[in-house]
C-alpha atoms as a PDB file:
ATOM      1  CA  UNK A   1       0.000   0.000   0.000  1.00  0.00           C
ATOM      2  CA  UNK A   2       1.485   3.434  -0.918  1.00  0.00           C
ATOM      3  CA  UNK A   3       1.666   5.892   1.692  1.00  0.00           C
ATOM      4  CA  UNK A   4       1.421  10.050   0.675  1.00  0.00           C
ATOM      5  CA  UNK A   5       3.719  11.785   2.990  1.00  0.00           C
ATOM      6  CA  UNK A   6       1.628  14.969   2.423  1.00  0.00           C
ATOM      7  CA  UNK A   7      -1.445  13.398   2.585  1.00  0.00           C
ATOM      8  CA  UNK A   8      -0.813  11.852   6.657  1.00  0.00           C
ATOM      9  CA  UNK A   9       0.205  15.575   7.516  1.00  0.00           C
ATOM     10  CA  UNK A  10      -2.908  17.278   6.350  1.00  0.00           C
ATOM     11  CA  UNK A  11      -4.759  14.161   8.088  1.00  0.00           C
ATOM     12  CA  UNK A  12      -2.916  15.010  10.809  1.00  0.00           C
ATOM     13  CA  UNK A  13      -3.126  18.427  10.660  1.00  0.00           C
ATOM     14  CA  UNK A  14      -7.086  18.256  10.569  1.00  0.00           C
ATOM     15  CA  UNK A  15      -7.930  16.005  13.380  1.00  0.00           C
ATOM     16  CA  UNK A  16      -5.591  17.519  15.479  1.00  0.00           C
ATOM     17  CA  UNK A  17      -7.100  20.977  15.161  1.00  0.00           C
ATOM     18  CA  UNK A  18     -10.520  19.298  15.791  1.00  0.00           C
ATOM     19  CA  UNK A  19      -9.666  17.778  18.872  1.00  0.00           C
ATOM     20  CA  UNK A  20      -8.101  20.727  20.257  1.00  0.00           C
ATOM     21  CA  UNK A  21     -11.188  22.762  19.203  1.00  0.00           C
ATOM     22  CA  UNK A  22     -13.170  19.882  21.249  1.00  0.00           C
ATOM     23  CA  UNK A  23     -11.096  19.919  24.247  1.00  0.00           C
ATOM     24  CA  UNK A  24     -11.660  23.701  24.267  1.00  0.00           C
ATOM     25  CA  UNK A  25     -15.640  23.397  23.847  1.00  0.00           C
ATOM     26  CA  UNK A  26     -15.407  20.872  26.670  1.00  0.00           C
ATOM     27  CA  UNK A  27     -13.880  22.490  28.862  1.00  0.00           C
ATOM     28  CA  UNK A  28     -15.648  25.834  28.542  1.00  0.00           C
ATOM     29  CA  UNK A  29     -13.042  27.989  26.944  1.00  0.00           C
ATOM     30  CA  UNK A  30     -12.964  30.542  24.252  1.00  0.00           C
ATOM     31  CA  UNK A  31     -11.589  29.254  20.845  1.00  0.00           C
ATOM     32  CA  UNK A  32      -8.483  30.425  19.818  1.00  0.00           C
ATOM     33  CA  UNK A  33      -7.840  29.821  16.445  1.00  0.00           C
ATOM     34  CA  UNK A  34      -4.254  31.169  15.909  1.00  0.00           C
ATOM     35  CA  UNK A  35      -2.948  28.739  18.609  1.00  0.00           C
ATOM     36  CA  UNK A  36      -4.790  26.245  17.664  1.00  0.00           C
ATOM     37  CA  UNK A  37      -3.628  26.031  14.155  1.00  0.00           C
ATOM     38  CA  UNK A  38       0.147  26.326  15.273  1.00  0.00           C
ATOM     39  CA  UNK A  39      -0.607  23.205  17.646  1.00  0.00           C
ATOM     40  CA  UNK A  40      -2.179  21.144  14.911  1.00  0.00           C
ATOM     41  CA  UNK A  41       0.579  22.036  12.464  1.00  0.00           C
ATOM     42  CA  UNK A  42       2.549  20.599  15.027  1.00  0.00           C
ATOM     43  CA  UNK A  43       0.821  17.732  15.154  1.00  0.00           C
ATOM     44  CA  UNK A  44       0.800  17.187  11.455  1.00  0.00           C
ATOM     45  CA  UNK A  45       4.300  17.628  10.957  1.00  0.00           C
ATOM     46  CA  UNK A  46       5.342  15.173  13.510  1.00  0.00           C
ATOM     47  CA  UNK A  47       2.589  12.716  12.522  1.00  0.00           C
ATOM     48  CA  UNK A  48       4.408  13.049   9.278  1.00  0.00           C
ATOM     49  CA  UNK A  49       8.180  12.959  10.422  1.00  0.00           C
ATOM     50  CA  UNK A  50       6.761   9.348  12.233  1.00  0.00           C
ATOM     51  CA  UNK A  51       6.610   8.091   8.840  1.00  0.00           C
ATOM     52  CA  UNK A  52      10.436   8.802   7.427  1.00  0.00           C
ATOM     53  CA  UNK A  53      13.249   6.648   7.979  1.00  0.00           C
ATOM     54  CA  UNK A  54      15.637   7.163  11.148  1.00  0.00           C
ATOM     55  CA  UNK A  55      12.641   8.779  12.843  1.00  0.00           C
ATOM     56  CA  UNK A  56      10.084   5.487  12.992  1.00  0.00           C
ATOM     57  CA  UNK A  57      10.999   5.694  16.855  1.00  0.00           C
ATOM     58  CA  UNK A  58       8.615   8.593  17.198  1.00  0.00           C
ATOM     59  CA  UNK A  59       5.737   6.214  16.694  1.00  0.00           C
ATOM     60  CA  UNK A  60       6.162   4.440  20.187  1.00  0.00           C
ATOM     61  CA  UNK A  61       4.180   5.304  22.836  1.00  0.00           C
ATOM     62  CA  UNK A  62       6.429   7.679  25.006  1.00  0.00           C
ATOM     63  CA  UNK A  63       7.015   9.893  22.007  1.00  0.00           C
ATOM     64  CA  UNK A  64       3.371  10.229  21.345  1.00  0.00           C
ATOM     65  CA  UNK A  65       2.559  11.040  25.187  1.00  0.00           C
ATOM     66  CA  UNK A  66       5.144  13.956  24.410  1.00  0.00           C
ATOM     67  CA  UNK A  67       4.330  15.125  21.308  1.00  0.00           C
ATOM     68  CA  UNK A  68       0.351  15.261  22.531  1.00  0.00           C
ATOM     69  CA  UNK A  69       2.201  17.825  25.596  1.00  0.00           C
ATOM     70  CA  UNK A  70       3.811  20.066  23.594  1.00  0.00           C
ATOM     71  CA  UNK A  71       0.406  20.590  21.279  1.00  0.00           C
ATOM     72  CA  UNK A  72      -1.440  21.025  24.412  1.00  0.00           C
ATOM     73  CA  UNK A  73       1.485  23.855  25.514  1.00  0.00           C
ATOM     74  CA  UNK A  74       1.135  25.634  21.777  1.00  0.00           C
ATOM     75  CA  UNK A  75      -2.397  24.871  21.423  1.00  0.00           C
ATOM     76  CA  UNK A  76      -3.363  26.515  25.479  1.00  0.00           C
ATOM     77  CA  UNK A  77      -0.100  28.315  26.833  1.00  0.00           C
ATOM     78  CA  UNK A  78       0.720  27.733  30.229  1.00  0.00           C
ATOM     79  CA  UNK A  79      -2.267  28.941  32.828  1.00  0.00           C
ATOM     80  CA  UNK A  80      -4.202  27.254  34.887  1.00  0.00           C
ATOM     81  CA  UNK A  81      -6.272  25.641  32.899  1.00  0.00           C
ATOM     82  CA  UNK A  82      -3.477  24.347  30.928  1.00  0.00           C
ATOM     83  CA  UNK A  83      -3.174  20.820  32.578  1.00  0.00           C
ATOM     84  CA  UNK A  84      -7.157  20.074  32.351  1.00  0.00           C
ATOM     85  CA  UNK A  85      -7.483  20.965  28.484  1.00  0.00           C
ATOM     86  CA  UNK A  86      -4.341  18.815  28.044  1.00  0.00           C
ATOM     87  CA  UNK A  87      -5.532  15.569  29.727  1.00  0.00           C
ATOM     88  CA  UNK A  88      -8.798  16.577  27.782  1.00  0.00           C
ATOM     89  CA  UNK A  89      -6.816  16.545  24.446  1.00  0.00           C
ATOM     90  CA  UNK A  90      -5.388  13.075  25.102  1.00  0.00           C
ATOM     91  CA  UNK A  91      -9.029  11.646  26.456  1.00  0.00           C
ATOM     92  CA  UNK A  92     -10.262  12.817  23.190  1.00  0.00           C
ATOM     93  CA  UNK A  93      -7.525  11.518  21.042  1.00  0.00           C
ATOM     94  CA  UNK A  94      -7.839   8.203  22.527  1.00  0.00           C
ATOM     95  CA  UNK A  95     -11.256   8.713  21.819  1.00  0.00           C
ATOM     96  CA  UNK A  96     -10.809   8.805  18.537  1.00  0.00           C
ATOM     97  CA  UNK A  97      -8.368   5.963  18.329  1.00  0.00           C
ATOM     98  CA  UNK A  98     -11.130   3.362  19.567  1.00  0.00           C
ATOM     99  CA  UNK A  99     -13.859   5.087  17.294  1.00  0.00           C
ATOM    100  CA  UNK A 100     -11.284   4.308  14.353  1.00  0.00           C
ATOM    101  CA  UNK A 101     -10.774   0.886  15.628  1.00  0.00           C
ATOM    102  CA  UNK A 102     -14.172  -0.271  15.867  1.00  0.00           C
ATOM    103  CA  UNK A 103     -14.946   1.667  12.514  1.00  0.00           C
ATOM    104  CA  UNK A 104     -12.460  -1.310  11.255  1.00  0.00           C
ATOM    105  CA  UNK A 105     -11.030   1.741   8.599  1.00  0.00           C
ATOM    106  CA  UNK A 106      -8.051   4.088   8.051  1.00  0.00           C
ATOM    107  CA  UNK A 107      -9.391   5.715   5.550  1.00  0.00           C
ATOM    108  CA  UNK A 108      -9.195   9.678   5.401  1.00  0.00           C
ATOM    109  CA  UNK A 109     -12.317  10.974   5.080  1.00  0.00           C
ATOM    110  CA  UNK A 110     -13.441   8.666   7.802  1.00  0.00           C
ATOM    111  CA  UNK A 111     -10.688   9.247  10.372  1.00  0.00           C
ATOM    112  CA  UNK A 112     -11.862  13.419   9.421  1.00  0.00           C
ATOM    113  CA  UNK A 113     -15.295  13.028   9.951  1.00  0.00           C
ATOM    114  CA  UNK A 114     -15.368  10.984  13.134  1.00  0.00           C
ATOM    115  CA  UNK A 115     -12.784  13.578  14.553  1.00  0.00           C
ATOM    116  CA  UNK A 116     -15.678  16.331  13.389  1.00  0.00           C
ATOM    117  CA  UNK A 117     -17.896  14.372  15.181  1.00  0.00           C
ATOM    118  CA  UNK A 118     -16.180  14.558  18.365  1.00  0.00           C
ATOM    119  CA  UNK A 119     -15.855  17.902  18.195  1.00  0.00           C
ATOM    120  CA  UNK A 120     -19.531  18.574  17.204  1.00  0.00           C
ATOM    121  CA  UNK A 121     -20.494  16.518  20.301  1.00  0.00           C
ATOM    122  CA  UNK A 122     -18.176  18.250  22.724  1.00  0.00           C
ATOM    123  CA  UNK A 123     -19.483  21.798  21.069  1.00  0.00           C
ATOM    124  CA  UNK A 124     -23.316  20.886  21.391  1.00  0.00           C
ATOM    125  CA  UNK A 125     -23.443  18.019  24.010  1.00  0.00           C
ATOM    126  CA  UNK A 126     -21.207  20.534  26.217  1.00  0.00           C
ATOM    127  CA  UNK A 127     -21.641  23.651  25.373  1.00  0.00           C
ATOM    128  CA  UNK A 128     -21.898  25.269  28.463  1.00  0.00           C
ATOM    129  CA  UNK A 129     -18.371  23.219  29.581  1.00  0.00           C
ATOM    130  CA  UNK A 130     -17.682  20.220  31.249  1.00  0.00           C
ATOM    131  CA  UNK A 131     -19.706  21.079  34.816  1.00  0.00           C
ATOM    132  CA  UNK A 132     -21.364  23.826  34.031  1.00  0.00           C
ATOM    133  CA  UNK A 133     -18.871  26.251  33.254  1.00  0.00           C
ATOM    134  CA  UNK A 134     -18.241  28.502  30.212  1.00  0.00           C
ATOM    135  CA  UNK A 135     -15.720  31.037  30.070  1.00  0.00           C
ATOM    136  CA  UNK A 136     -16.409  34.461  28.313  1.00  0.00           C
ATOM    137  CA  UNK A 137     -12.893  36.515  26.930  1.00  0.00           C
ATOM    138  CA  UNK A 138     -13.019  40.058  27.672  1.00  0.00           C
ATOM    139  CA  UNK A 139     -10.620  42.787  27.098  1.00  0.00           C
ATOM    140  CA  UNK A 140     -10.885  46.301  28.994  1.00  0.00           C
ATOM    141  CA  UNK A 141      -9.320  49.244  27.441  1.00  0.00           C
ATOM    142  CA  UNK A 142      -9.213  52.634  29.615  1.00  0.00           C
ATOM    143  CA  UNK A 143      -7.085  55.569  29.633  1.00  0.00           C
ATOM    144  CA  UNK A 144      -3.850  53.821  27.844  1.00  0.00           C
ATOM    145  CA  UNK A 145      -4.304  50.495  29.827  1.00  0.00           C
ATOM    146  CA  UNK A 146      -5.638  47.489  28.638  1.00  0.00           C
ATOM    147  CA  UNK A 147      -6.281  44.506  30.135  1.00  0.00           C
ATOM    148  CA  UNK A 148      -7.407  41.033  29.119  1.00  0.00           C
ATOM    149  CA  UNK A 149      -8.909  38.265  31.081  1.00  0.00           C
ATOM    150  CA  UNK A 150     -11.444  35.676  31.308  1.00  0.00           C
ATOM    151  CA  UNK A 151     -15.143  36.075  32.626  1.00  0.00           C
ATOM    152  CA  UNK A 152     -17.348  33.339  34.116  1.00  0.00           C
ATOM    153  CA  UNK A 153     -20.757  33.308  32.503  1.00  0.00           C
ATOM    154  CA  UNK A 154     -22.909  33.091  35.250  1.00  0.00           C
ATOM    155  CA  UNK A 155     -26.781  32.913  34.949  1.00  0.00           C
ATOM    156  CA  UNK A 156     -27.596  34.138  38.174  1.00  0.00           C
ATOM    157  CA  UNK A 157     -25.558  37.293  37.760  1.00  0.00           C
ATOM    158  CA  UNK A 158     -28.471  39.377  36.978  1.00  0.00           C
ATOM    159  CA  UNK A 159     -27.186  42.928  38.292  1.00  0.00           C
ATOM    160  CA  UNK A 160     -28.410  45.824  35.903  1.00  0.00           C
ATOM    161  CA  UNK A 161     -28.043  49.345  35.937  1.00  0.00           C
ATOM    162  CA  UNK A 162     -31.064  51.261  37.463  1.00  0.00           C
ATOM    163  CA  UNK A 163     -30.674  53.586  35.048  1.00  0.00           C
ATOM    164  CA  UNK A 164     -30.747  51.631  31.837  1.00  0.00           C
ATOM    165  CA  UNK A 165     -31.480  48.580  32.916  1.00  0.00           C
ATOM    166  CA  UNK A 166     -28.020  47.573  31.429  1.00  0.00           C
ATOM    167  CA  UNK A 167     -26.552  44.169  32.226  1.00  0.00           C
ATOM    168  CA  UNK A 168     -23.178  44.615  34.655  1.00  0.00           C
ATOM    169  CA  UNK A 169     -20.143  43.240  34.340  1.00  0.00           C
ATOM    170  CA  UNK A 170     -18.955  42.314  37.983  1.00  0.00           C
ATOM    171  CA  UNK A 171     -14.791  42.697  38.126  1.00  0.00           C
ATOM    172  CA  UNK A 172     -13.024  41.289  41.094  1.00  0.00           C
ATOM    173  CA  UNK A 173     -10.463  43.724  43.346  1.00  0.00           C
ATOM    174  CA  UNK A 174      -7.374  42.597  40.932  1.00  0.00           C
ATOM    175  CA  UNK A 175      -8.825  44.238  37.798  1.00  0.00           C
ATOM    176  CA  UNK A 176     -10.033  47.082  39.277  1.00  0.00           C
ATOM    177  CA  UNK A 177      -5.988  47.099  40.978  1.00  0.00           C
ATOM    178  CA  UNK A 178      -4.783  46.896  37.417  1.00  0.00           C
ATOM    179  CA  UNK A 179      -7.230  49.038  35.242  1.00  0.00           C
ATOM    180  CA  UNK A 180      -7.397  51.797  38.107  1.00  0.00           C
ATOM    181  CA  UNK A 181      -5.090  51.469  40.748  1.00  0.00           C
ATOM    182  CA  UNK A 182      -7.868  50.794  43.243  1.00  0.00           C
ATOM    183  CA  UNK A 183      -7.335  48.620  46.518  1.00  0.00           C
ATOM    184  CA  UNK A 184      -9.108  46.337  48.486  1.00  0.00           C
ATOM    185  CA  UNK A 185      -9.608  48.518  50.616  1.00  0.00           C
ATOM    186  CA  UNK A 186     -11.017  50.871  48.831  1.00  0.00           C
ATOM    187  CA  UNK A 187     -13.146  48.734  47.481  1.00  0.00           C
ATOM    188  CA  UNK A 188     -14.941  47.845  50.476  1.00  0.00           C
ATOM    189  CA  UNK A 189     -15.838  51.611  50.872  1.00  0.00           C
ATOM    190  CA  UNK A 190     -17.575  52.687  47.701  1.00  0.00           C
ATOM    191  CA  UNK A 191     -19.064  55.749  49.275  1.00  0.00           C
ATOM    192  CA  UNK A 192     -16.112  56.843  50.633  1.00  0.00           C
ATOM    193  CA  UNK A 193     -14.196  55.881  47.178  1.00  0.00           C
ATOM    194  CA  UNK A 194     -16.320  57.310  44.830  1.00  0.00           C
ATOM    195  CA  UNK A 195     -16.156  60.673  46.346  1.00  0.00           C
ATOM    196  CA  UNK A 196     -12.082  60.734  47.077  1.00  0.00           C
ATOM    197  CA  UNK A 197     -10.842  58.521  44.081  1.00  0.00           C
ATOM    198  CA  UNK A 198     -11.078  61.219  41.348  1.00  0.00           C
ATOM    199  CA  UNK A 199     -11.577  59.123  39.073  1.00  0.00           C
ATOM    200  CA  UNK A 200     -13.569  60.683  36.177  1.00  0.00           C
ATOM    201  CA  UNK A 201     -16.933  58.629  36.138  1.00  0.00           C
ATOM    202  CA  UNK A 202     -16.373  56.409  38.842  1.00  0.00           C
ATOM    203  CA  UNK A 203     -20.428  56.033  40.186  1.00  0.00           C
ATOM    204  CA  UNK A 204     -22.236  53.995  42.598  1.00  0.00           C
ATOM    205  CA  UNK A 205     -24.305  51.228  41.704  1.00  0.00           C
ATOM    206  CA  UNK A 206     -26.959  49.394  44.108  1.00  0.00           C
ATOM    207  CA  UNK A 207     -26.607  45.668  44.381  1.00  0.00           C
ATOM    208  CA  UNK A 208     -28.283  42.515  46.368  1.00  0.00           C
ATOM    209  CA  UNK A 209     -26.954  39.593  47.310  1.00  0.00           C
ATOM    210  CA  UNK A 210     -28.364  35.649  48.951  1.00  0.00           C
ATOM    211  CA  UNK A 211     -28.385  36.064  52.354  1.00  0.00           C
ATOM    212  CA  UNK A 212     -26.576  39.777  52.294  1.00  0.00           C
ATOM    213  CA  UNK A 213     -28.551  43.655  52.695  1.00  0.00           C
ATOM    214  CA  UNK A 214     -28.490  45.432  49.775  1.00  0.00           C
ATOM    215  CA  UNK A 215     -25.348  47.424  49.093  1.00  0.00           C
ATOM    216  CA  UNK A 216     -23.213  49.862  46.518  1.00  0.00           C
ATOM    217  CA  UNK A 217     -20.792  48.956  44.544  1.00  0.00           C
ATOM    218  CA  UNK A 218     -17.794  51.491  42.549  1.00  0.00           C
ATOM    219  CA  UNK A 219     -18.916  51.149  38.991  1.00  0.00           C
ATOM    220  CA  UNK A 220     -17.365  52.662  35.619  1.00  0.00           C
ATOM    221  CA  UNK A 221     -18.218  53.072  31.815  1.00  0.00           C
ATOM    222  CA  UNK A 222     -15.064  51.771  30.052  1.00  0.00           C
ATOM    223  CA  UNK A 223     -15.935  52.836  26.752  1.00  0.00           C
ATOM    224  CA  UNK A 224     -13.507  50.078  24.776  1.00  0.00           C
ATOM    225  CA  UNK A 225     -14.481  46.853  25.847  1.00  0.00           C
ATOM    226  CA  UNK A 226     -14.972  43.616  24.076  1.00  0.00           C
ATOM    227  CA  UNK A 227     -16.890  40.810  25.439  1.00  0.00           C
ATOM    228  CA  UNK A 228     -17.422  38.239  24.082  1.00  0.00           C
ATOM    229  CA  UNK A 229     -18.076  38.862  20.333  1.00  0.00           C
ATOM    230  CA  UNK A 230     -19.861  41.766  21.439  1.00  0.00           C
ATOM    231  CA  UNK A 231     -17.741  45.553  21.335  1.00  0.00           C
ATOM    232  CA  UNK A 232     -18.307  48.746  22.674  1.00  0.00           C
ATOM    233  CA  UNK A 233     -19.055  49.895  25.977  1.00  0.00           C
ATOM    234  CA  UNK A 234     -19.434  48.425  29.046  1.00  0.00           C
ATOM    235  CA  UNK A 235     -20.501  49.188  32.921  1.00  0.00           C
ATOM    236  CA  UNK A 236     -18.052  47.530  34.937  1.00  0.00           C
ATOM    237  CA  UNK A 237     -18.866  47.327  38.593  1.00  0.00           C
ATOM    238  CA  UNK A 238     -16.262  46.550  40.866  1.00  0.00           C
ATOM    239  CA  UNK A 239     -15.884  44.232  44.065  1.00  0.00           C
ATOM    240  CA  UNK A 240     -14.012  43.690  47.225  1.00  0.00           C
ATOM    241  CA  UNK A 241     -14.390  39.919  47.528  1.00  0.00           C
ATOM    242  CA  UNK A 242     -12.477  37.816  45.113  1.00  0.00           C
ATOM    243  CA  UNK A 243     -13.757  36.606  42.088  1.00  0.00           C
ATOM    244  CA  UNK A 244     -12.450  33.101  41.056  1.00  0.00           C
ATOM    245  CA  UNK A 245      -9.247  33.434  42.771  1.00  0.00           C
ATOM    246  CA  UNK A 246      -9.612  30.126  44.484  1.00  0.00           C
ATOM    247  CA  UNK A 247      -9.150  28.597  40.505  1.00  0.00           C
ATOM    248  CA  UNK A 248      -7.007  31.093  39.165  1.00  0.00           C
ATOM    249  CA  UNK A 249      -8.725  31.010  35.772  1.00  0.00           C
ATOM    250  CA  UNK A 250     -11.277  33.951  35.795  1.00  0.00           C
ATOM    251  CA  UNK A 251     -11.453  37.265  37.368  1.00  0.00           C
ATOM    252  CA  UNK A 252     -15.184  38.674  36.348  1.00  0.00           C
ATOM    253  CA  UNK A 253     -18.763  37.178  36.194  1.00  0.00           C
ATOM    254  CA  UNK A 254     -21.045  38.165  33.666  1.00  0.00           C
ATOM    255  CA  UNK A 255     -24.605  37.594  33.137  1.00  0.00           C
ATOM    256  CA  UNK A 256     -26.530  35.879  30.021  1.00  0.00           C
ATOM    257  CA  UNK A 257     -27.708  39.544  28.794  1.00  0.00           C
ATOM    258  CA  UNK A 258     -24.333  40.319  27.554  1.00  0.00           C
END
């Protein structure tokens, strides 16, 4: 049987970028594309280089453990969701390897279109991420700073401007430390905050909370924000009490309206 060097790397190019687009979906994370095509060009090439004499050794089973790593590393970065997207990776891979066994075929539109259907599953059967969780990119631009991070998308964050009736995006103390130099402790005085902060817009917004009196929260327009796929402006209110610090992988919540 003849074997097309070119041909293994695209099909290895193509299922790897589908299972790392899976892993993604299943764990709840915004898709990057531009990492994820670097990682499955990875994949390709060394799915290829398996195939050329002197480097058959990359076949064995060690080599494969590694070279499913270092995809995971250019396909997620290093961050602390780096480890569970990886381990999701090779779940998915070996996944595929017993769907293409009892399928009984190597054949390449086959081996592509059960690898599409393990990433259609992942993106519809899980689309809020593995337990419940879905993670929402958001990038803050104010006064010469900018700041990315990631934002839980949380159902029962219903705050809303009284005003407009706005949804609110709810930042914990180390963005609003970053995007406007504001403590902890400051924080937990909006009154006093808003009044000796001078900083140009800086408002109060009411708030409730299970099992807590209503309060105020510091709250600001920035006017370049991106959320999701959605740009413009956005009212971002600020808290004391940390948001997903305990996990290290988000730092806002924000609500199904936005």
């Amino acid at each position: 049987m003849t074997v097309y060097l070119d041909m293994v790397i695209l099909l290895n190019f193509l299922v790897d970028l589908l299972l790392i687009l899976g892993a993604d979906r299943l764990a709840g994370y915004p898709l990057r594309m531009g990492r994820s095509l670097g990682a499955a060009a990875l994949g390709g090439i060394y799915g290829g280089a398996c195939l050329l004499p002197g480097f058959r050794f990359l076949g064995n089973t060690l080599w494969r453990l590694v070279s499913l790593g270092l995809m995971g590393l250019a396909a997620y970065g290093i961050g602390p969701g780096t480890v569970k997207r990886c381990v999701l990776f090779a779940l998915l891979s070996m996944a595929l390897g017993g769907i293409a066994l009892g399928l009984g075929s190597g054949d390449f539109l086959a081996l592509v279109g059960a690898a599409a259907a393990v990433c259609g599953m992942c993106a519809v059967g899980f689309s809020g991420g593995a337990g419940g969780q879905r993670f929402v990119p958001v990038r803050l631009s104010h006064e010469g700073k900018c700041l990315d991070f990631l934002a839980l998308h949380d159902t029962g964050n219903t705050l809303r401007d009284p005003v407009t009736g706005e949804a609110v995006l709810v930042a914990g103390p180390s963005v609003a430390k970053k995007l406007l130099g504001l403590t902890t402790d400051q924080l937990r005085s909006p009154v006093e905050t808003v009044s000796t902060a001078r900083i140009p817009g800086l408002r109060l917004i009411p708030y409730r909370a299970v099992g807590q009196a209503q309060g105020m929260l510091a709250a600001l327009r920035i006017r370049e924000a991106v959320v999701g796929k959605r740009k413009g402006s956005v009212l971002v209110a600020f808290t004391s009490e940390g948001i997903g610090e305990d996990q290290g992988t988000f730092e806002a919540l924000v609500g199904g309206a936005i």
